[in-house]
N, C-alpha and C. Protein backbone atom coordinates (compact mmCIF):
# COMPACT_ATOMS: atom_id res chain seq x y z
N UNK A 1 -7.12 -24.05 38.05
CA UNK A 1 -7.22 -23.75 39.47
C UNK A 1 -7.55 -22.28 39.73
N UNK A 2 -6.83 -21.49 39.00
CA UNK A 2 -7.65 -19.76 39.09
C UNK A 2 -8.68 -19.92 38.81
N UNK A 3 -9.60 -20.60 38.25
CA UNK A 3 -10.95 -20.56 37.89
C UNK A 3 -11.66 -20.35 39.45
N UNK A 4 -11.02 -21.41 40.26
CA UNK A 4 -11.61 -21.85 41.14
C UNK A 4 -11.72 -20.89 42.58
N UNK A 5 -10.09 -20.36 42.26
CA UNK A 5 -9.75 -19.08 43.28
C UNK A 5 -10.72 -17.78 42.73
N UNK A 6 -10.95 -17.27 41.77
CA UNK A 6 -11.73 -16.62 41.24
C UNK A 6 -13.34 -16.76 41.78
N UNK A 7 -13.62 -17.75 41.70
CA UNK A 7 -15.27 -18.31 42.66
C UNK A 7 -15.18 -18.17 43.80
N UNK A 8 -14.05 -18.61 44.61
CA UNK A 8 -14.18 -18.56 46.04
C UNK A 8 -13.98 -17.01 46.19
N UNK A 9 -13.83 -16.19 45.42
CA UNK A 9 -13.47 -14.62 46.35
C UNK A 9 -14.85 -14.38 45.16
N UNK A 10 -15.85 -13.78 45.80
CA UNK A 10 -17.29 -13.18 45.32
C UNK A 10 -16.98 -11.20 46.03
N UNK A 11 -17.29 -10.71 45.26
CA UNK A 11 -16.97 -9.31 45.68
C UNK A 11 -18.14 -8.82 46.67
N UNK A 12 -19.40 -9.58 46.32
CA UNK A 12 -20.50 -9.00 46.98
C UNK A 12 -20.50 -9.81 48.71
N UNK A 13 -19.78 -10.94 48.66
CA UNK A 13 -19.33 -11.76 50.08
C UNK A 13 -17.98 -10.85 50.72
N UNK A 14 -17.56 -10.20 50.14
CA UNK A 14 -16.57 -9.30 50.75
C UNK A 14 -16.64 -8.16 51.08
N UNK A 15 -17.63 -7.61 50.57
CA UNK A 15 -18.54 -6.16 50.63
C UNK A 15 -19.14 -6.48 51.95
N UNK A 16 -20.33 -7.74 52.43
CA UNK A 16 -20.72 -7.50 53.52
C UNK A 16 -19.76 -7.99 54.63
N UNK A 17 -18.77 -8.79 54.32
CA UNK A 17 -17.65 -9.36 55.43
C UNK A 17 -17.19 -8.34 55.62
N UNK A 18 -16.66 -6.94 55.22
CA UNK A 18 -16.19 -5.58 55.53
C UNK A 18 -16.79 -5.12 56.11
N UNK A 19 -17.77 -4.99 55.45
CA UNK A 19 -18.89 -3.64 55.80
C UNK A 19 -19.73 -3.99 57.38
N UNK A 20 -19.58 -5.45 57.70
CA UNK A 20 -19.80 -6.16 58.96
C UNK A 20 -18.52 -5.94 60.12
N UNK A 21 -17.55 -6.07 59.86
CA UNK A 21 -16.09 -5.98 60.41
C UNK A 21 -16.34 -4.42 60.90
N UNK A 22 -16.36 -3.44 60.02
CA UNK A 22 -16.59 -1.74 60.03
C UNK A 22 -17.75 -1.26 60.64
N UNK A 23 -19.18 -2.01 60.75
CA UNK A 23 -20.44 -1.48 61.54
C UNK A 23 -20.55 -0.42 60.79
N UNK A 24 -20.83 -0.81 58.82
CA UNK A 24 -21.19 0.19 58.32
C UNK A 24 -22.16 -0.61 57.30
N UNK A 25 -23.01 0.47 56.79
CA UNK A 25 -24.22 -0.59 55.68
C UNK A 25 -23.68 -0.39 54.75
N UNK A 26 -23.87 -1.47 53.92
CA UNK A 26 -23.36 -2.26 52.86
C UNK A 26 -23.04 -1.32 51.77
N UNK A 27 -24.40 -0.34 51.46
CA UNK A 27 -24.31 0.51 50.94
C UNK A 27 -23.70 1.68 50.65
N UNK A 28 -23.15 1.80 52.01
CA UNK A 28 -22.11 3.23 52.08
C UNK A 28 -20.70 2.38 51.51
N UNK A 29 -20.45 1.05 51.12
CA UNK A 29 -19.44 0.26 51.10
C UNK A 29 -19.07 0.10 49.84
N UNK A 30 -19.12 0.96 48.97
CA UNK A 30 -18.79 1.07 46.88
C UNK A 30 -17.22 0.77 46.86
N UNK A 31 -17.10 0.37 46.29
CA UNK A 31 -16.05 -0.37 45.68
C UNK A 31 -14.69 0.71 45.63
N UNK A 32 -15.34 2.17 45.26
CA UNK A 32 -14.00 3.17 45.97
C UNK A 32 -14.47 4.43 46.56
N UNK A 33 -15.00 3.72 47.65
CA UNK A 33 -15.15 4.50 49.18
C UNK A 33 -13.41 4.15 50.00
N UNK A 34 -13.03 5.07 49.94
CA UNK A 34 -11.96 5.22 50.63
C UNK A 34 -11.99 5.48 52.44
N UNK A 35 -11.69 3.96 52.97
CA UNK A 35 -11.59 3.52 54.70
C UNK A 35 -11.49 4.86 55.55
N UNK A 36 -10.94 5.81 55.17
CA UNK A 36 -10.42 6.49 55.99
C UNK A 36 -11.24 7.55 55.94
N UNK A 37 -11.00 8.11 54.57
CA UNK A 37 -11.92 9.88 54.30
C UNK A 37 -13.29 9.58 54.28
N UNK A 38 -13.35 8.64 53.92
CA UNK A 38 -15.04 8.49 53.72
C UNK A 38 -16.08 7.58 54.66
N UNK A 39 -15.16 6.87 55.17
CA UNK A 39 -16.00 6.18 56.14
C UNK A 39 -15.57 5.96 57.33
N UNK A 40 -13.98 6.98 57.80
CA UNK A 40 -13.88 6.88 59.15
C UNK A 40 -12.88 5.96 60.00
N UNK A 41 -12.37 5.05 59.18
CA UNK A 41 -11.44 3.88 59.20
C UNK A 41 -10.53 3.82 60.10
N UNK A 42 -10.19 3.85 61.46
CA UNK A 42 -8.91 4.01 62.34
C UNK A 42 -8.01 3.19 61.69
N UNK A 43 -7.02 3.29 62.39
CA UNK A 43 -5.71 2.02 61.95
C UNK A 43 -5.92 0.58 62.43
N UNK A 44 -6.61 0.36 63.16
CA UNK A 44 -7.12 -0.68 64.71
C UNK A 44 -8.69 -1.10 63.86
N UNK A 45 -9.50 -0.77 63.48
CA UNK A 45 -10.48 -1.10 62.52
C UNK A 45 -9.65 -1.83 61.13
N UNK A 46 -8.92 -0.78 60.60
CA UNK A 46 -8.34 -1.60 59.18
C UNK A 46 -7.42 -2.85 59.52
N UNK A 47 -6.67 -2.80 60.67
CA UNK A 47 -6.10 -3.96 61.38
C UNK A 47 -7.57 -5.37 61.33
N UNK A 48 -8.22 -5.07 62.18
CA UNK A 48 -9.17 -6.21 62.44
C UNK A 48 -9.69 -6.73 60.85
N UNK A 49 -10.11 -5.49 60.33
CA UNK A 49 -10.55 -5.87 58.68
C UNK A 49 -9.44 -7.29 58.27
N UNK A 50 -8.39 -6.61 58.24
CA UNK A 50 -7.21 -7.55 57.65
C UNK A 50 -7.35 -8.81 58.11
N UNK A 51 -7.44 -9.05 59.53
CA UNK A 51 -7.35 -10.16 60.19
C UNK A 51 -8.40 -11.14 59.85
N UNK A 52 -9.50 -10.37 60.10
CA UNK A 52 -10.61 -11.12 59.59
C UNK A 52 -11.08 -11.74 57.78
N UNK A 53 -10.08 -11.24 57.06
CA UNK A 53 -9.49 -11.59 55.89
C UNK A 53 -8.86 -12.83 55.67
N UNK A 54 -8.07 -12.09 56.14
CA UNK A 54 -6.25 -13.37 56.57
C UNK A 54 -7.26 -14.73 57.22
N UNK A 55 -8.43 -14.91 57.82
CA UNK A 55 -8.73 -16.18 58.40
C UNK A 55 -9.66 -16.08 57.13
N UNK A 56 -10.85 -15.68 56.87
CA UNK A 56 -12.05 -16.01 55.73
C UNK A 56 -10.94 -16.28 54.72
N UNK A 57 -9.90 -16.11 54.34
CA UNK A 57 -9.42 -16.46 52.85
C UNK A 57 -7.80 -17.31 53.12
N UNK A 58 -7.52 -17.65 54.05
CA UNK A 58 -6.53 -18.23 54.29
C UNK A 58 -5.66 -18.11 53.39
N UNK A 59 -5.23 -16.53 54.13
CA UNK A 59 -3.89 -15.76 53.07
C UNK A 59 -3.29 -15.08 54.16
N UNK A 60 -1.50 -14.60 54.01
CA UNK A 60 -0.95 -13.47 54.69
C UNK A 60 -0.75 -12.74 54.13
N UNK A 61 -1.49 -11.65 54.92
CA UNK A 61 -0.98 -9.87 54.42
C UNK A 61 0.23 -9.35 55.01
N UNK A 62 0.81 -8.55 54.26
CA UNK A 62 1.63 -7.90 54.75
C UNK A 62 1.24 -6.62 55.74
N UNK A 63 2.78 -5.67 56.20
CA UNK A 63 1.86 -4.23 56.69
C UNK A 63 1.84 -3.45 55.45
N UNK A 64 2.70 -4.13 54.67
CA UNK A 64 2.55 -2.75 53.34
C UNK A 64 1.67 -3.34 52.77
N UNK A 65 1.15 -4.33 52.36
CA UNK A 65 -0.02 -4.61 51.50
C UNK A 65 -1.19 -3.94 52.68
N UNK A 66 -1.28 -4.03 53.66
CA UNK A 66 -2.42 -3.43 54.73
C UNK A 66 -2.78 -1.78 53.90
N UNK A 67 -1.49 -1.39 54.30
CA UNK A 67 -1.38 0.40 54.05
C UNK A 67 -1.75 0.54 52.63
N UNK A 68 -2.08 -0.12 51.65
CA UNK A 68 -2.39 0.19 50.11
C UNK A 68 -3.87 -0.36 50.21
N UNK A 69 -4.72 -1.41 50.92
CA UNK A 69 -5.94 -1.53 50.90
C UNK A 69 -6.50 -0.15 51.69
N UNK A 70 -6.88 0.71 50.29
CA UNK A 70 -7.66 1.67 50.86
C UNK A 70 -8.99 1.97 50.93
N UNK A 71 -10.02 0.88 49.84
CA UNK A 71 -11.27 0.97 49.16
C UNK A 71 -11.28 -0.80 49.34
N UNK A 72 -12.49 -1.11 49.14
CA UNK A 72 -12.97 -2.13 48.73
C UNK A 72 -12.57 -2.71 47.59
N UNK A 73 -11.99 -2.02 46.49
CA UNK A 73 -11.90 -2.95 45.14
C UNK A 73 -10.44 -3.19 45.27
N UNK A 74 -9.80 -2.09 46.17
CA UNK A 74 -7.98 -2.39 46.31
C UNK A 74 -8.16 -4.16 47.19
N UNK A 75 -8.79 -4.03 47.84
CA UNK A 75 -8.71 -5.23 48.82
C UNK A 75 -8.92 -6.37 48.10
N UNK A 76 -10.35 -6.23 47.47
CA UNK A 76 -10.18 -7.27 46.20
C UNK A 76 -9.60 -7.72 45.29
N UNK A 77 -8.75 -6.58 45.28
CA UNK A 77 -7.64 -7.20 43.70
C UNK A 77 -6.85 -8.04 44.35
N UNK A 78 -6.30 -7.30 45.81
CA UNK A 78 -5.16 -7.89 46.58
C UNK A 78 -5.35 -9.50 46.60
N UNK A 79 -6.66 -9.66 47.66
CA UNK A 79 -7.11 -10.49 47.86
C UNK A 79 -7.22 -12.13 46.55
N UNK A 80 -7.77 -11.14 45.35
CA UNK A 80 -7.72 -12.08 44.18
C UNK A 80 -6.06 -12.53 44.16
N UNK A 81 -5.33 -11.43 44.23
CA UNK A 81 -3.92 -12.27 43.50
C UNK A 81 -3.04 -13.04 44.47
N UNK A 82 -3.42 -12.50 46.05
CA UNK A 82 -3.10 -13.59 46.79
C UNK A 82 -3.60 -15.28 46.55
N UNK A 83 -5.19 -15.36 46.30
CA UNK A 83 -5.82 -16.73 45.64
C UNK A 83 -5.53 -17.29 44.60
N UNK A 84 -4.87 -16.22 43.86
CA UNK A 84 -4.14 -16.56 42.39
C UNK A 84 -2.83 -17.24 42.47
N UNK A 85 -2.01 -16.66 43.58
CA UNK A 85 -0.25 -17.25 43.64
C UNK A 85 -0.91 -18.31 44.19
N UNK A 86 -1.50 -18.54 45.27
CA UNK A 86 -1.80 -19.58 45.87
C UNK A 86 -2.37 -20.83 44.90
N UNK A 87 -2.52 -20.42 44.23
CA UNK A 87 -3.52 -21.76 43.42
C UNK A 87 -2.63 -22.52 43.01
């Protein structure tokens, strides 16, 4: 079943689901571009990010798991091991 949770989370489908959420190109969106210093991130942006997560992957975040997604690849790991317990 991790095989399967592993397929459904694609890093490059989460790169533009962010980088769409943020009204930023894809490109400025590397894996550790940090939300805040580098691309501007309010608290109310990283909120919506989350949300729009929490429905595309039918998972709950916490606020402390929120406050540690700081980059794109933090979100992904998260994201993976939430699909992982879940499986």
């Amino acid at each position: 079943m991790s095989e399967t949770a592993a397929t459904a989370l694609d890093k490059e489908d989460l790169r533009r689901t962010v980088a769409d959420v943020l009204d930023v190109d894809e490109a400025e969106l590397t894996d550790e571009a940090d939300f805040v210093e580098n691309l501007g991130v309010d608290s109310l942006m990283a909120l919506e990010v989350m949300v729009v997560l929490e429905k595309k992957y039918s998972v709950k975040l916490g606020e402390s798991e929120l406050k540690e997604v700081t980059c794109l690849q933090k979100a992904y790991d998260l994201l993976a091991a939430k699909l992982q317990d879940a499986a």
